[in-house]
C-alpha atoms as a PDB file:
ATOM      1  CA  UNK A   1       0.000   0.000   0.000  1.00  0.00           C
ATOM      2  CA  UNK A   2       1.228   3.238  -0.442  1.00  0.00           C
ATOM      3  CA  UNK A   3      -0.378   7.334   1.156  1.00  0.00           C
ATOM      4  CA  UNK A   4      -0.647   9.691  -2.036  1.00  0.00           C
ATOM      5  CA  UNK A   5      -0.882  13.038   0.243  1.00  0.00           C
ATOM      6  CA  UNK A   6      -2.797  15.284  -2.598  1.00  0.00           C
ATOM      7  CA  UNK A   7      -5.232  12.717  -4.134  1.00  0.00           C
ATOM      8  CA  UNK A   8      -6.323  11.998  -0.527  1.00  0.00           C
ATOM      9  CA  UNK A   9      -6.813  15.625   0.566  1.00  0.00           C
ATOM     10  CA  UNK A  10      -8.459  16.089  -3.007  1.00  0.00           C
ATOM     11  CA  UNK A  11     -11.045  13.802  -2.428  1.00  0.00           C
ATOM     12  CA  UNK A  12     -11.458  14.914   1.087  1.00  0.00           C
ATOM     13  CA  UNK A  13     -12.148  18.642   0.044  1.00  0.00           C
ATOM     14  CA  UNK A  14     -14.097  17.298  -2.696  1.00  0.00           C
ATOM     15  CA  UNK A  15     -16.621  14.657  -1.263  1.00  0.00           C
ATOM     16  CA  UNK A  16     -16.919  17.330   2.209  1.00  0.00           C
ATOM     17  CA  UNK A  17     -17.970  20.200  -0.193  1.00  0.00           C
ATOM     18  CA  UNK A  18     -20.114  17.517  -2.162  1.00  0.00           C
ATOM     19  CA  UNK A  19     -21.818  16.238   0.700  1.00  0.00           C
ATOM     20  CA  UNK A  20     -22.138  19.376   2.773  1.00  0.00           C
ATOM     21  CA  UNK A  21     -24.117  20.944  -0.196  1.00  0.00           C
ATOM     22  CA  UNK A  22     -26.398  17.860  -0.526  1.00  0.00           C
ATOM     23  CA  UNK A  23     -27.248  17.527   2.848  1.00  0.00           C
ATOM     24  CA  UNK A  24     -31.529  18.834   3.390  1.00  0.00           C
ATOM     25  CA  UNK A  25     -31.595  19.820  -0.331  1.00  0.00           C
ATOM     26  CA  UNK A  26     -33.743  16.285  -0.906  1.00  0.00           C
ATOM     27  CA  UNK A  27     -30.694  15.837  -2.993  1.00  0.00           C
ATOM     28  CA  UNK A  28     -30.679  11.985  -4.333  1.00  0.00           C
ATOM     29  CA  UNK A  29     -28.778   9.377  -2.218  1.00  0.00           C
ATOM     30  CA  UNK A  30     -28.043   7.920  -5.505  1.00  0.00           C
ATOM     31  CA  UNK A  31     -25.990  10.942  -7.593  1.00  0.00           C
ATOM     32  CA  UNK A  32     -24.397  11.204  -3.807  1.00  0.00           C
ATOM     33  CA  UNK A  33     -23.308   7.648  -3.562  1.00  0.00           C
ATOM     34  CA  UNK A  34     -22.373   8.190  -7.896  1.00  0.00           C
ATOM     35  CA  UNK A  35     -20.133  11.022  -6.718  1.00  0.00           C
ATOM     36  CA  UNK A  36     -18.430   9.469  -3.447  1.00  0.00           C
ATOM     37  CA  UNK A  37     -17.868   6.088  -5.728  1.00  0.00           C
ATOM     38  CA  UNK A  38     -16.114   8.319  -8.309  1.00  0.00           C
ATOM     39  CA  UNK A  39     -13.593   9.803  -5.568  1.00  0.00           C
ATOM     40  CA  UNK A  40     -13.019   6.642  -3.834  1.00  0.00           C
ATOM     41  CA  UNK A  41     -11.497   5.143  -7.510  1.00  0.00           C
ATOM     42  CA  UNK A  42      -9.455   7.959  -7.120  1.00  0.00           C
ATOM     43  CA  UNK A  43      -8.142   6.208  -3.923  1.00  0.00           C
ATOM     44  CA  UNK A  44      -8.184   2.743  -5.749  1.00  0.00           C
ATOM     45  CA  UNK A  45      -5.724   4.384  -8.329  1.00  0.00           C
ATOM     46  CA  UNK A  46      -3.197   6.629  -5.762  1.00  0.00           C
ATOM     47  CA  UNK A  47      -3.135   4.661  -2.459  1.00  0.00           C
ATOM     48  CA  UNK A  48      -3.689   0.969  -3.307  1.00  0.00           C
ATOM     49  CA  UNK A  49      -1.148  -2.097  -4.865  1.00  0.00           C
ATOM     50  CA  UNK A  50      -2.305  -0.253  -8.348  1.00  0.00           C
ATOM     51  CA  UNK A  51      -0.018   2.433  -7.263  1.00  0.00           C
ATOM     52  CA  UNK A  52       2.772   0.467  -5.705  1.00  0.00           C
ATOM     53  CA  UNK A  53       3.425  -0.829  -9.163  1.00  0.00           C
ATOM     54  CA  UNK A  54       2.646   1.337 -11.451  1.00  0.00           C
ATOM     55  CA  UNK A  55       6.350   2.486 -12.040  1.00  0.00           C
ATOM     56  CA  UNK A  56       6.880  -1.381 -12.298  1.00  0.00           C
ATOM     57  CA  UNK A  57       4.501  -2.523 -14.424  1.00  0.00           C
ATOM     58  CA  UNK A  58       3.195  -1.068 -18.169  1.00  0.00           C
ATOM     59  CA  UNK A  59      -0.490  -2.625 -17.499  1.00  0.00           C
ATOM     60  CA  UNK A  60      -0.603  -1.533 -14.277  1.00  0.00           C
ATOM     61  CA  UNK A  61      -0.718   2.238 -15.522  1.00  0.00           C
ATOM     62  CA  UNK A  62      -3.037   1.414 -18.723  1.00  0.00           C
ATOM     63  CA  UNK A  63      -5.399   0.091 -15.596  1.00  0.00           C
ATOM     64  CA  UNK A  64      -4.767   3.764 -13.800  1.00  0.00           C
ATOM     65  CA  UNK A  65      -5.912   5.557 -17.300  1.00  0.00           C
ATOM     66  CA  UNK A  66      -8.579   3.071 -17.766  1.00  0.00           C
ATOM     67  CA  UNK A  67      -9.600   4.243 -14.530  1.00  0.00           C
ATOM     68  CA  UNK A  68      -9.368   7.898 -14.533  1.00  0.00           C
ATOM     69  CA  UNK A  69     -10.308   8.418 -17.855  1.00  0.00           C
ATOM     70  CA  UNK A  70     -13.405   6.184 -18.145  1.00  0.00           C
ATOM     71  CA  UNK A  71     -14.606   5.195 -14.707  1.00  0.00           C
ATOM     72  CA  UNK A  72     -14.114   8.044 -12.115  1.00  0.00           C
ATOM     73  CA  UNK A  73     -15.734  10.991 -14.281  1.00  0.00           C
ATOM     74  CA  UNK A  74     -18.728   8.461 -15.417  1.00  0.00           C
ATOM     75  CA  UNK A  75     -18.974   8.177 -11.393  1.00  0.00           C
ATOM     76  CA  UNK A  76     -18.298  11.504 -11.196  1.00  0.00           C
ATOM     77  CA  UNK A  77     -20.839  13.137 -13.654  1.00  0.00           C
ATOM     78  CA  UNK A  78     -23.341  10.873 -12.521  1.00  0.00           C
ATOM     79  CA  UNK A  79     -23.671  12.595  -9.338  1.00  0.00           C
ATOM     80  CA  UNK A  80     -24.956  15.710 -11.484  1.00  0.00           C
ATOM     81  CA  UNK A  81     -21.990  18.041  -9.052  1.00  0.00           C
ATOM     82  CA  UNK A  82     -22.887  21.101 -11.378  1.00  0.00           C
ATOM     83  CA  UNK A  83     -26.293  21.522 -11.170  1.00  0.00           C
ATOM     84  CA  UNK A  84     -25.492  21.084  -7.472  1.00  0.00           C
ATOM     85  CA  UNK A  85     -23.361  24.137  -7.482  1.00  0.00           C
ATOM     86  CA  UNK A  86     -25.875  26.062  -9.509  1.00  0.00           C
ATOM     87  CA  UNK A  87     -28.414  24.908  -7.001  1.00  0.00           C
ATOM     88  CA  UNK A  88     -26.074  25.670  -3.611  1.00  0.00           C
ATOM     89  CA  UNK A  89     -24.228  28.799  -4.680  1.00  0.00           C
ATOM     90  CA  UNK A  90     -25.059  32.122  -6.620  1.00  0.00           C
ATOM     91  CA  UNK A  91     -21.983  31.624  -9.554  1.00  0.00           C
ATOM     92  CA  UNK A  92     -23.158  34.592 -11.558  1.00  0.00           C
ATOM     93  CA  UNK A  93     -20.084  34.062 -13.954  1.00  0.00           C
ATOM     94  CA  UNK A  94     -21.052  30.549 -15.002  1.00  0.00           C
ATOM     95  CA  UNK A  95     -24.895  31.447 -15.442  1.00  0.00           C
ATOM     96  CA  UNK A  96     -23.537  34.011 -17.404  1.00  0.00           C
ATOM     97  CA  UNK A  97     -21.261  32.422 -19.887  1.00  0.00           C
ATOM     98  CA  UNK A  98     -22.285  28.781 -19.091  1.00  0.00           C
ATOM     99  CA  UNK A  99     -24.612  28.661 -22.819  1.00  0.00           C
ATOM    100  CA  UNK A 100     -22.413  31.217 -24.585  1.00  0.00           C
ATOM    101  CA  UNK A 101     -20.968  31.202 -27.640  1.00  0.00           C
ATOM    102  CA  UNK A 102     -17.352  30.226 -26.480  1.00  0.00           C
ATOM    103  CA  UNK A 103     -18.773  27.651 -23.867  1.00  0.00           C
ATOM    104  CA  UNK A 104     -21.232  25.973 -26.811  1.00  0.00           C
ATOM    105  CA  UNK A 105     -17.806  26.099 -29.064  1.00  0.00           C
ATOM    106  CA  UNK A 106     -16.025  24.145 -26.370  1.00  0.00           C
ATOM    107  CA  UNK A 107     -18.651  21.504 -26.429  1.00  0.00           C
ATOM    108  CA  UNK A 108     -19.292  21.319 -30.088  1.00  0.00           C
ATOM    109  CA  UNK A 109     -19.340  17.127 -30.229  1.00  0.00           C
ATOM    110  CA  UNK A 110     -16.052  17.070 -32.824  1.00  0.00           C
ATOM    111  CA  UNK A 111     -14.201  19.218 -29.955  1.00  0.00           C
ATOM    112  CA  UNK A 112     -15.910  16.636 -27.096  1.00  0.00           C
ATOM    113  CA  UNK A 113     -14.565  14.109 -29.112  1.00  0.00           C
ATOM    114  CA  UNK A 114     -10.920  15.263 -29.731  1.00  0.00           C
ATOM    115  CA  UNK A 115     -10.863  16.254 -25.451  1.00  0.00           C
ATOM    116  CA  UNK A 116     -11.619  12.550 -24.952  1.00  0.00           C
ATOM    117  CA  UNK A 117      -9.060  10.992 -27.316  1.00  0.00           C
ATOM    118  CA  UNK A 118      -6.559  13.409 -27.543  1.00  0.00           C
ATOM    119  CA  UNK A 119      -4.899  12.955 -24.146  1.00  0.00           C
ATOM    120  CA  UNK A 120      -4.431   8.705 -24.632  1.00  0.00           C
ATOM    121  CA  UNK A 121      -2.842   9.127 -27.658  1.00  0.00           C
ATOM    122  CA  UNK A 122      -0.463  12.045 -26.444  1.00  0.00           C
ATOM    123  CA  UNK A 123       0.452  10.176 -23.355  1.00  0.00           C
ATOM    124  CA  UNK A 124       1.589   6.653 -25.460  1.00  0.00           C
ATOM    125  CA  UNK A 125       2.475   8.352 -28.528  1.00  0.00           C
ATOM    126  CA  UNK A 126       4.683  10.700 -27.785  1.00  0.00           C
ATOM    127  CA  UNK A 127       7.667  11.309 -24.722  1.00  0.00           C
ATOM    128  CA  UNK A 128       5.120  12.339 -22.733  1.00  0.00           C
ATOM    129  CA  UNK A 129       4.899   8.596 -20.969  1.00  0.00           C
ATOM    130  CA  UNK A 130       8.789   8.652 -20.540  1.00  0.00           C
ATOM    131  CA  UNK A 131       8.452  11.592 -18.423  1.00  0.00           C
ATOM    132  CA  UNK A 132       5.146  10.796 -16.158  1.00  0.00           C
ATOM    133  CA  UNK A 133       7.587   7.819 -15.114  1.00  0.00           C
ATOM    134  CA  UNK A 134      10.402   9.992 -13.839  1.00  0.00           C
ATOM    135  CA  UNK A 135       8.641  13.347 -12.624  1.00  0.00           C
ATOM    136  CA  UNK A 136       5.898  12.567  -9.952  1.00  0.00           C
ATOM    137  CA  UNK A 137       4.823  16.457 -10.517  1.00  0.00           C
ATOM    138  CA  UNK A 138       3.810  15.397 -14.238  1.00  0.00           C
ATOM    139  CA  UNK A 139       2.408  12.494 -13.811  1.00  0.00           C
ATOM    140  CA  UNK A 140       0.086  14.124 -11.184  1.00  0.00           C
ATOM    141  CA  UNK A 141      -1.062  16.486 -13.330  1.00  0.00           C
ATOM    142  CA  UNK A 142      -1.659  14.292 -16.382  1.00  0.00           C
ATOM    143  CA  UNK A 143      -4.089  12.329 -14.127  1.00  0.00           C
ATOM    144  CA  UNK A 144      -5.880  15.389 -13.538  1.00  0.00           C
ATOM    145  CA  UNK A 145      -6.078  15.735 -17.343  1.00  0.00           C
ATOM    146  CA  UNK A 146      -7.805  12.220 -17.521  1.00  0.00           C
ATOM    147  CA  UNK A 147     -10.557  13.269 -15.432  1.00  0.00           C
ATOM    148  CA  UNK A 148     -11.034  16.453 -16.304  1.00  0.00           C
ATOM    149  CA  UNK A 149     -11.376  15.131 -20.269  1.00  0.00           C
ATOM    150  CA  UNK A 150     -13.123  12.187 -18.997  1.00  0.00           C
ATOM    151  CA  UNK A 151     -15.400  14.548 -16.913  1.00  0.00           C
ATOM    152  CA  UNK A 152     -16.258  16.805 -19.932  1.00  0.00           C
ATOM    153  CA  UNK A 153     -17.185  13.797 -21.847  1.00  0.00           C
ATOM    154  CA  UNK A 154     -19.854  12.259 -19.749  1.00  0.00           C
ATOM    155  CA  UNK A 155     -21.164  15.705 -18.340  1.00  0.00           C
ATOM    156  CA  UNK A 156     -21.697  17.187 -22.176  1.00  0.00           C
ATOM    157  CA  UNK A 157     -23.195  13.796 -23.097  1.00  0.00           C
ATOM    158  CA  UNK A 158     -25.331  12.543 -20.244  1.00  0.00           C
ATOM    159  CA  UNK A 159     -26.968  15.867 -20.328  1.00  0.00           C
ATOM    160  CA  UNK A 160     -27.657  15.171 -15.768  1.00  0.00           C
ATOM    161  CA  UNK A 161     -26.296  18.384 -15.615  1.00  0.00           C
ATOM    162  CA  UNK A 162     -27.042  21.620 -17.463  1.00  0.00           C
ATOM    163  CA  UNK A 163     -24.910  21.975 -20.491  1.00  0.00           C
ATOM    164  CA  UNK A 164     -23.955  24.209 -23.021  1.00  0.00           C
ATOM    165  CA  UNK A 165     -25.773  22.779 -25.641  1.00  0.00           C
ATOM    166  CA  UNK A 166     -28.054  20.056 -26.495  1.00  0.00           C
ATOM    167  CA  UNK A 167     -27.809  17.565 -28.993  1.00  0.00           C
ATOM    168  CA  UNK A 168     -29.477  14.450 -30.438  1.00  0.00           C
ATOM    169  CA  UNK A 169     -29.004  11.183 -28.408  1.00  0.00           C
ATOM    170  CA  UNK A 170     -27.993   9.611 -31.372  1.00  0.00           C
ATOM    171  CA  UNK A 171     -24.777  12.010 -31.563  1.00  0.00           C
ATOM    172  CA  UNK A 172     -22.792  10.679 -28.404  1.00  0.00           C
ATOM    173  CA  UNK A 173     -23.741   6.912 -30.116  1.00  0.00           C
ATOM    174  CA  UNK A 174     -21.335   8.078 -32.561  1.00  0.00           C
ATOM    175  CA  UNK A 175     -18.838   9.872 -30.222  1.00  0.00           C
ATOM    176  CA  UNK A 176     -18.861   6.327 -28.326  1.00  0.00           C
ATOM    177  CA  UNK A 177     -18.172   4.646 -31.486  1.00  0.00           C
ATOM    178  CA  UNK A 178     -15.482   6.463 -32.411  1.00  0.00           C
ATOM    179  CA  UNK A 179     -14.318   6.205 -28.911  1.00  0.00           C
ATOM    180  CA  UNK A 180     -14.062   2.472 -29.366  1.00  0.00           C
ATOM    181  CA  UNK A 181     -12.548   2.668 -33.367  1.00  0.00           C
ATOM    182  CA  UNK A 182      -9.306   4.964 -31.589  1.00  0.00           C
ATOM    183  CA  UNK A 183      -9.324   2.201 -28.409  1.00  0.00           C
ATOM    184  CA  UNK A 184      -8.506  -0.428 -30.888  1.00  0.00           C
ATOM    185  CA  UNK A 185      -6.316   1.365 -33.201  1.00  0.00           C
ATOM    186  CA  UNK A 186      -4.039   2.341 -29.878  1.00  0.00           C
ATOM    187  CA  UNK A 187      -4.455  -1.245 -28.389  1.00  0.00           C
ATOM    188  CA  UNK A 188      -2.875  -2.295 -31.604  1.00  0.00           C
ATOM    189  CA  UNK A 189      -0.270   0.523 -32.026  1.00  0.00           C
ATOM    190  CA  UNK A 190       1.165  -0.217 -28.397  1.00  0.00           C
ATOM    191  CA  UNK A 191       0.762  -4.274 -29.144  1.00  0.00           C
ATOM    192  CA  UNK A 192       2.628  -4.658 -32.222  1.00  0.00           C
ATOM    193  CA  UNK A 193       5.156  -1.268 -31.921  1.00  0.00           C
ATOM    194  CA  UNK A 194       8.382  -0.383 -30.033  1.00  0.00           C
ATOM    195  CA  UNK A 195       8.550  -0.394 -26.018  1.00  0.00           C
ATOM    196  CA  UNK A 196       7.371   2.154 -24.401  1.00  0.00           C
ATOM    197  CA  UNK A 197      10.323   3.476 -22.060  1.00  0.00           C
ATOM    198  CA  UNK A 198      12.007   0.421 -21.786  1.00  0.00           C
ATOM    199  CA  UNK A 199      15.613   1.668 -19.895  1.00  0.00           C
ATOM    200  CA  UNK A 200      12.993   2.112 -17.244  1.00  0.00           C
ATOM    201  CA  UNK A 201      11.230  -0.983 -17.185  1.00  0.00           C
ATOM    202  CA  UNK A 202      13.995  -3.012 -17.637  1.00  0.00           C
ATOM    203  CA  UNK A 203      15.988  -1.579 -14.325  1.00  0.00           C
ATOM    204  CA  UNK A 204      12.193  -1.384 -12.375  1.00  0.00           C
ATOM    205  CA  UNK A 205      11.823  -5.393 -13.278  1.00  0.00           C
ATOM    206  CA  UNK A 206      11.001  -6.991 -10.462  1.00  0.00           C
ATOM    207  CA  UNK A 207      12.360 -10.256 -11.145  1.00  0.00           C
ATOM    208  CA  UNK A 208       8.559 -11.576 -11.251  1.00  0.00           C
ATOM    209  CA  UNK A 209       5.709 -11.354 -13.140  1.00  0.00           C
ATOM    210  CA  UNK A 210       5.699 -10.970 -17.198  1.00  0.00           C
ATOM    211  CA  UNK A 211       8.528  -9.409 -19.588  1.00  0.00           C
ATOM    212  CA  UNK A 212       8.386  -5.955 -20.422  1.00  0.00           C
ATOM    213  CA  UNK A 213       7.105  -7.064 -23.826  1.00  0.00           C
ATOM    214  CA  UNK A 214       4.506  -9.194 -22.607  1.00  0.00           C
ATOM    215  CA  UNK A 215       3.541  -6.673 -20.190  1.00  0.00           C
ATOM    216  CA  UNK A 216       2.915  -4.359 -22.978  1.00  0.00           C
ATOM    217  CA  UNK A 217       0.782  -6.547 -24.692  1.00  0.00           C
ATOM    218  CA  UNK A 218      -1.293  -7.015 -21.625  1.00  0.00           C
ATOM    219  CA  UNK A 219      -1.535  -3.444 -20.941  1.00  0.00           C
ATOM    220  CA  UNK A 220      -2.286  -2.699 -24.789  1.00  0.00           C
ATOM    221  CA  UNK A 221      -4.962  -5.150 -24.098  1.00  0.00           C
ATOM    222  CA  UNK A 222      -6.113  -3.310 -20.834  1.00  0.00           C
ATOM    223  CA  UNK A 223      -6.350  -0.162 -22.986  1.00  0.00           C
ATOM    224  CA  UNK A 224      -8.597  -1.520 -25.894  1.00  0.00           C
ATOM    225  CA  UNK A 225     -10.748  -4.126 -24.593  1.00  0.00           C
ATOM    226  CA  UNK A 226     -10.540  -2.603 -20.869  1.00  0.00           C
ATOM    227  CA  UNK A 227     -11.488   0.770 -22.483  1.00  0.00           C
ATOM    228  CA  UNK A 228     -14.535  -0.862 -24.228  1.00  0.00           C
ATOM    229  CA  UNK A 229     -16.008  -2.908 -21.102  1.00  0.00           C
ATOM    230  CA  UNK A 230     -15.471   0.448 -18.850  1.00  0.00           C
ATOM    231  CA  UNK A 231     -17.572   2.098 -21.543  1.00  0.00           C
ATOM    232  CA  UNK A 232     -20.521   0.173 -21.588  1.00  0.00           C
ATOM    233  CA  UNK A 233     -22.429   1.451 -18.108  1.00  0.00           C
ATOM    234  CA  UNK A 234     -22.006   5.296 -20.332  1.00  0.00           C
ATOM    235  CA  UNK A 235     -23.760   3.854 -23.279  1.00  0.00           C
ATOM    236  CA  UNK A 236     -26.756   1.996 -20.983  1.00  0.00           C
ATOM    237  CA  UNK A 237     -27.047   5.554 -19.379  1.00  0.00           C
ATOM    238  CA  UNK A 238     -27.063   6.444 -22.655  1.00  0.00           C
ATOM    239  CA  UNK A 239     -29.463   4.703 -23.851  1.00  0.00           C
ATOM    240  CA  UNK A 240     -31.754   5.216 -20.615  1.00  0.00           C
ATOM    241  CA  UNK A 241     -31.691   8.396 -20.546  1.00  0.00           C
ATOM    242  CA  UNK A 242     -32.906   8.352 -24.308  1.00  0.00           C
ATOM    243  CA  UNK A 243     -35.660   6.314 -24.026  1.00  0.00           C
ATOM    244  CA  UNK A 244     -37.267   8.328 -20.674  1.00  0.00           C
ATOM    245  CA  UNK A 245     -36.679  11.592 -23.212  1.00  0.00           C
ATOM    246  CA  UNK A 246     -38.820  10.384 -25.582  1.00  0.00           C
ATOM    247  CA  UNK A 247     -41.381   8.887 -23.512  1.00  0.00           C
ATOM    248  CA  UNK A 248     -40.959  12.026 -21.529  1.00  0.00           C
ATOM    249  CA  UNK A 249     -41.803  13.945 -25.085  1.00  0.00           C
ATOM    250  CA  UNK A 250     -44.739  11.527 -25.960  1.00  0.00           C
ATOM    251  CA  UNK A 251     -46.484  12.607 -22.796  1.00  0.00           C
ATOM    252  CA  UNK A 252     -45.827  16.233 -23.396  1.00  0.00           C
ATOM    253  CA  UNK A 253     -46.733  15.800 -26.930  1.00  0.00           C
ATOM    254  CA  UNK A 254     -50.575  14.177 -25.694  1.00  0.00           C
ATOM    255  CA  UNK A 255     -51.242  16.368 -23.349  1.00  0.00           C
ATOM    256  CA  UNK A 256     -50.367  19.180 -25.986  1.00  0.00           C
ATOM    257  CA  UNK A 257     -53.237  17.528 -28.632  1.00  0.00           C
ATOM    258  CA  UNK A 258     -55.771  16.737 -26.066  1.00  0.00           C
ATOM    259  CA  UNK A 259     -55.714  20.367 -24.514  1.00  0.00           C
ATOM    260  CA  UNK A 260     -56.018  21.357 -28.437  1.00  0.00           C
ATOM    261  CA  UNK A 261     -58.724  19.007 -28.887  1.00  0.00           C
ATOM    262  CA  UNK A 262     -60.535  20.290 -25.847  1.00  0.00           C
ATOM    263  CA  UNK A 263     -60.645  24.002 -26.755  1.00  0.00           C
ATOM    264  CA  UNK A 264     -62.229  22.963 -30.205  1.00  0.00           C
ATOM    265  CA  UNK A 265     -64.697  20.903 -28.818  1.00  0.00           C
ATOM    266  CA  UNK A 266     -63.971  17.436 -30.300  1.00  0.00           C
ATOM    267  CA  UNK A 267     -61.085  14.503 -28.790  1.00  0.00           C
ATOM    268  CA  UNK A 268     -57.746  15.186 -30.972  1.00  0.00           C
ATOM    269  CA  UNK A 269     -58.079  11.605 -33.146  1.00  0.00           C
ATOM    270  CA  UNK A 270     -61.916  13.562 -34.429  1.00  0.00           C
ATOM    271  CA  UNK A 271     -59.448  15.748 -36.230  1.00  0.00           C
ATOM    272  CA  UNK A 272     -57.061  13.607 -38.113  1.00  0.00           C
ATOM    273  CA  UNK A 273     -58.922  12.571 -41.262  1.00  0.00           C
ATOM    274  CA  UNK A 274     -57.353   9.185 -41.279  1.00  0.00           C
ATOM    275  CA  UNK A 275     -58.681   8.633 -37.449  1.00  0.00           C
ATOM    276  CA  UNK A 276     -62.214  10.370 -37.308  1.00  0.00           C
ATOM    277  CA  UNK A 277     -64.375   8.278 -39.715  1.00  0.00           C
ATOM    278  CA  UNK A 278     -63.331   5.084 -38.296  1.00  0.00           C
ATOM    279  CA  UNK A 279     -63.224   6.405 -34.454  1.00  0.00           C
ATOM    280  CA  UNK A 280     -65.898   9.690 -34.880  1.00  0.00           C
ATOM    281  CA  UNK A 281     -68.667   9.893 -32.390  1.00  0.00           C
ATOM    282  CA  UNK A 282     -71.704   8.225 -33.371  1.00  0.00           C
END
């Protein structure tokens, strides 16, 4: 086991604040016990055996990304922590420019999409792996890149929380689908390619457990298939969320025609041609 100092104060400040604002609101237990889940994976990442060898192992840190990327901002989002803040405090600057036009930019789905990808494919494609393993200060503030690109994701698509814009269900389908096409192409980049920083990983070696090669593979694996099964809760919110909208809008949408069909005296079928000889009053 190992004591990461700033991820637990982190989580401290940020499940207190969470909590402290939820209390007597009639706030629900479950986007609480969403947002405390999210934190504590935070702890699973910084202050379990994941982070005693995660300068040992390669799949140990695709597990952390995994992780930070995919599972702590689903958590997180799901406990709906802006609409909190917009419910607990004034924030006159983010009513203001929360729907504006630099803020709907921002959240444009091609820009979601890039803010979700882009940071995987920096961190394995370029030096900027190399360096998370030898400067703790970096590789703290990487992770904090995961989430925070991981948060914007799921908040912009799960639409819990108010968001910039709003658009069609059937858009984050295809952001998730391209999500999955750019898993497998890394998975397959990082299986088949060079070692990633393997002067490191050959003097960290253990003396147990897989070769850095094979440890690649597995952690290659970790990122494709591992980034696919983490996925899947997102797209059963997803697809939740989609079908209470439109039963949501059906309702609306009857109530609408029968008020209509009130005021002019007749049921709303008695108006449709197709619908009033066969069901017209007798």
């Amino acid at each position: 086991m190992t004591f990461d100092i700033p991820a637990v104060l982190c989580v401290l400040v940020l499940g207190t604040l969470y909590v402290r604002a939820a209390r007597g609101r009639g706030w629900p237990s479950g986007r609480t016990t969403a947002f405390l889940a999210g934190l504590a994976t935070i702890l699973v990442v910084t202050c379990s055996p994941l982070a005693v060898y995660d300068r040992t192992f390669f799949w140990v840190r695709a597990v952390q990304t995994v992780t930070l990327l995919m599972i702590t901002p689903l958590l997180l989002a799901l406990g709906s922590p802006v609409r909190l803040i917009l419910d607990t405090v004034e924030a006159p600057w983010l009513r203001r420019h929360g729907r504006g036009p630099l803020a709907r930019a921002l959240t444009f789905p091609p820009v979601v999409t890039v803010v979700l990808i882009a940071p995987v494919l920096l961190l394995y494609l370029t030096p900027l792996y190399d360096l998370t393993l030898r400067s703790p200060l970096v590789d703290g503030l990487v992770r904090v890149a995961l989430v925070g690109a991981g948060f914007t994701y799921f908040w912009t698509r799960l639409g819990l929380d108010p968001t910039p814009r709003e658009d069609p269900h059937l858009v984050s389908v295809w952001i998730a689908f391209a999500e999955v096409v750019f898993d497998g192409a890394l998975g397959l980049v990082l299986w088949l390619g060079p070692l990633l920083a393997p002067a490191h990983y050959a003097a960290a070696h253990p003396g147990w457990g897989p070769d850095p090669r094979t440890d690649q593979i597995i952690g290659a694996g970790v990122l494709w298939i591992g980034g696919d099964v983490a996925g899947l809760p997102f797209v059963v919110a997803l697809f939740v969320r989609w079908a209470r909208d439109d039963e949501r809008r059906a309702k609306q949408i009857d109530v609408q025609l029968d008020e209509e069909g009130a005021e002019a005296g007749a049921l709303w079928w008695e108006s449709d041609p197709a619908l009033a000889e066969r069901f017209g009053r007798r």
